[in-house]
C-alpha atoms as a PDB file:
ATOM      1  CA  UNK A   1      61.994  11.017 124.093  1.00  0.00           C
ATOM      2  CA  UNK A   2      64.358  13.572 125.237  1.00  0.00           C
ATOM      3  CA  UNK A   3      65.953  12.992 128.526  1.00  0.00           C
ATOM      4  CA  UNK A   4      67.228  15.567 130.850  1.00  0.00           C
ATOM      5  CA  UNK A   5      70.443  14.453 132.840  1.00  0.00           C
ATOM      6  CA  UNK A   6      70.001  14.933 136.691  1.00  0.00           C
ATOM      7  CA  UNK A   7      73.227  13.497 138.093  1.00  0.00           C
ATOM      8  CA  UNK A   8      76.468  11.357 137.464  1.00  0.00           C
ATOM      9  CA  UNK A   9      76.735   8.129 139.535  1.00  0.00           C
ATOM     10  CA  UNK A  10      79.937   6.173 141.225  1.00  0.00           C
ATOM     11  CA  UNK A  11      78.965   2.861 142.319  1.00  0.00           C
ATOM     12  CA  UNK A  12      81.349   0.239 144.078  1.00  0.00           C
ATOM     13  CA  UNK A  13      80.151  -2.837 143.047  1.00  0.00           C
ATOM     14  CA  UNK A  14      80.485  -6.963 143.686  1.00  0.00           C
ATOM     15  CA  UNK A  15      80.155  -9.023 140.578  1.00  0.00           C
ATOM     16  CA  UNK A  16      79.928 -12.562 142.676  1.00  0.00           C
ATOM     17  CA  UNK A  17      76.280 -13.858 141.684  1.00  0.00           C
ATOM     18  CA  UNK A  18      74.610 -10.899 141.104  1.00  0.00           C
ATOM     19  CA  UNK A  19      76.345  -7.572 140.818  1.00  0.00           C
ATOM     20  CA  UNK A  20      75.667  -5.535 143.882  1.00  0.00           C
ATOM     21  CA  UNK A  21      76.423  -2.108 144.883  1.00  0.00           C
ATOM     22  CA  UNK A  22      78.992  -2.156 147.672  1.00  0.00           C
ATOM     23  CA  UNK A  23      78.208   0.432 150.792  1.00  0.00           C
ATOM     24  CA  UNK A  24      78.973  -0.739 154.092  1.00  0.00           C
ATOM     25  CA  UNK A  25      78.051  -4.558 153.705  1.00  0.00           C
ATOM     26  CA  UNK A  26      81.160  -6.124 154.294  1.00  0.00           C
ATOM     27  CA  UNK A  27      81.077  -7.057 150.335  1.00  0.00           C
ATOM     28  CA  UNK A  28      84.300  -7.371 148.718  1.00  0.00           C
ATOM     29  CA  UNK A  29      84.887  -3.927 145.879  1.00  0.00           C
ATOM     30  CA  UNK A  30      85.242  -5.747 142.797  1.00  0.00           C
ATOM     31  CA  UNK A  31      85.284  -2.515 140.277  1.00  0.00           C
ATOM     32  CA  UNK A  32      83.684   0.658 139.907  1.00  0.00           C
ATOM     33  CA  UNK A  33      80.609   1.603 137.407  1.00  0.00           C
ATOM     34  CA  UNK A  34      79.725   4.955 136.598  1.00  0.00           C
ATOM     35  CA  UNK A  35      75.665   5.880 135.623  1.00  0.00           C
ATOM     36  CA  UNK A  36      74.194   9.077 134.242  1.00  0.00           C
ATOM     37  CA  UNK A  37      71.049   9.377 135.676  1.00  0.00           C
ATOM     38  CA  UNK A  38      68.083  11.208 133.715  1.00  0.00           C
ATOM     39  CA  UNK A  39      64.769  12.189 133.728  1.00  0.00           C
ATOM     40  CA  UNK A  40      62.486  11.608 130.393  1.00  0.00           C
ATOM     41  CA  UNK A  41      59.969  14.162 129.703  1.00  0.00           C
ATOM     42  CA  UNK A  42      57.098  11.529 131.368  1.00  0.00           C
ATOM     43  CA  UNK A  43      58.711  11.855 134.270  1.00  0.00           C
ATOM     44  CA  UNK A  44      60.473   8.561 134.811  1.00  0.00           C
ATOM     45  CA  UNK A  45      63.487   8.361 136.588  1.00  0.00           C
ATOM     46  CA  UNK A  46      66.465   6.192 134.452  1.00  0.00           C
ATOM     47  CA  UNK A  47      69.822   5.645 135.016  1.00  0.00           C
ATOM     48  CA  UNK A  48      72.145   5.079 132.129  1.00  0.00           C
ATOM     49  CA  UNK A  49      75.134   2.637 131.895  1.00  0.00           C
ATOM     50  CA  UNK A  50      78.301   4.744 131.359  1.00  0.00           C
ATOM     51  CA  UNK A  51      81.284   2.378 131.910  1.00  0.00           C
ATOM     52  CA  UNK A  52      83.006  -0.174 134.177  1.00  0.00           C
ATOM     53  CA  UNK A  53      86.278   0.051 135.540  1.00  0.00           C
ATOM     54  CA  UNK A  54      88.150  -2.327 138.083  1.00  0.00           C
ATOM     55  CA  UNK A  55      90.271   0.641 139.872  1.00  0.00           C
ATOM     56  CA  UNK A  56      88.369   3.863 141.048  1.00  0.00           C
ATOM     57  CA  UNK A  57      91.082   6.679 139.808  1.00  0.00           C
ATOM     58  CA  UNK A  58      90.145   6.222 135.902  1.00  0.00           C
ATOM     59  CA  UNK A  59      86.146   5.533 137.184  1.00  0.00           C
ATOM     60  CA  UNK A  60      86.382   8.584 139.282  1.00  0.00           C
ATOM     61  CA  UNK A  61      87.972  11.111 136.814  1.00  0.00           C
ATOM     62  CA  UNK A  62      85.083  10.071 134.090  1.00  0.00           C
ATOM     63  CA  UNK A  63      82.252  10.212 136.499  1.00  0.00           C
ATOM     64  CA  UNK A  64      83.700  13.915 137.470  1.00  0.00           C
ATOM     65  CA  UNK A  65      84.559  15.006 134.249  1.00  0.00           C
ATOM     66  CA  UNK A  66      81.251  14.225 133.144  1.00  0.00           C
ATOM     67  CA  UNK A  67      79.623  16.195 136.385  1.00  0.00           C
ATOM     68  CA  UNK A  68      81.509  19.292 135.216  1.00  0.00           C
ATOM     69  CA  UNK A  69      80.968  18.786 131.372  1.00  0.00           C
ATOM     70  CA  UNK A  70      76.973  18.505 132.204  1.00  0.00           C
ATOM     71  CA  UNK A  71      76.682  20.877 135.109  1.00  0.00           C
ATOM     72  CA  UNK A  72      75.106  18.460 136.729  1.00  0.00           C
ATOM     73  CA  UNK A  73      75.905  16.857 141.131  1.00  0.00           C
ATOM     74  CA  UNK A  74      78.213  13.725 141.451  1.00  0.00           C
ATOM     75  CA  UNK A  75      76.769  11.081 143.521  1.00  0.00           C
ATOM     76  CA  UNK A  76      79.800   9.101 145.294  1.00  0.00           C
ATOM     77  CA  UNK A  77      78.406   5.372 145.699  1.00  0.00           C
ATOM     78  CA  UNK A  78      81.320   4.128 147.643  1.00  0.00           C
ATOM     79  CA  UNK A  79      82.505   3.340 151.016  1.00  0.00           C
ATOM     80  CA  UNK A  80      84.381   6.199 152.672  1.00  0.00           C
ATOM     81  CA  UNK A  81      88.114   5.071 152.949  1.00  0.00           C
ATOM     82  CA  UNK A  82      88.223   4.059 149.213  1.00  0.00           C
ATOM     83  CA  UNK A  83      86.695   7.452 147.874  1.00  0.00           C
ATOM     84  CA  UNK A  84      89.621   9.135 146.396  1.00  0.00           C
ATOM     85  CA  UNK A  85      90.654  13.228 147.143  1.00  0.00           C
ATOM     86  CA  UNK A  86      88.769  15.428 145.779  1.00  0.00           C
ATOM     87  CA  UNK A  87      90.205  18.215 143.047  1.00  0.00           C
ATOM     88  CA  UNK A  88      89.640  21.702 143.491  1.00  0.00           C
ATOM     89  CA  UNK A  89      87.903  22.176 140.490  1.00  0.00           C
ATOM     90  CA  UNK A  90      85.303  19.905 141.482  1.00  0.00           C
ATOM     91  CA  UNK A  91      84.555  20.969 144.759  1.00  0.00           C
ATOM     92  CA  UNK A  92      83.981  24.962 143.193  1.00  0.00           C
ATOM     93  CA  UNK A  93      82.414  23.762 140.012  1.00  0.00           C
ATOM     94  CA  UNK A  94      79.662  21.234 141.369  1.00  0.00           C
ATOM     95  CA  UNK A  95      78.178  19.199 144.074  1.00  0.00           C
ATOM     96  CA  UNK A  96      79.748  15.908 145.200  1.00  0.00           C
ATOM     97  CA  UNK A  97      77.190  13.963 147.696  1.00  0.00           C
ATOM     98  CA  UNK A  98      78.792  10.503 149.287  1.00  0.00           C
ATOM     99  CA  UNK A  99      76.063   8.185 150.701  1.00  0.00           C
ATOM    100  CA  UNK A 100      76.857   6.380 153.463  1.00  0.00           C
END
């Protein structure tokens, strides 16, 4: 089925017990994963494992390189003070949304 790519994902996550994404828990930041998020042609929602990193510079420059590449929004998944400056590029070239 062909999928249609919606957005690139930046999640901080926890990897003790269960891997959790970290917002505003309190939960230690154990890495970073990046997800491309798509749409199949039935209409269902997926989200796509990209990669893992354990430092958010090389998992933020993939997850905005890919937003440009695709054309597609960046959707920051990561508490505020850890969310890294954006480039200039990005901030002409696409969306970035942070949830809070």
């Amino acid at each position: 089925m062909p999928k249609h790519p919606i957005a690139v994902e930046l999640e901080a996550i926890n990897r003790e017990g269960e891997t959790q994404v970290v917002r505003d828990s309190g939960l230690t930041v154990q890495g970073y994963s990046v997800y491309l998020r798509a749409v199949e042609s039935s209409g269902l929602a997926l989200a796509t494992w990209v990669a893992d990193y354990d430092t958010i510079g090389p998992a933020y420059q993939l997850a905005e390189r890919l937003s440009l590449a695709l054309a597609i929004p960046l959707t920051v998944l990561v508490p505020e003070p850890l969310i890294p400056v954006q480039s200039g590029s990005t901030a002409t070239a696409g969306a970035i949304t942070t949830a809070s």
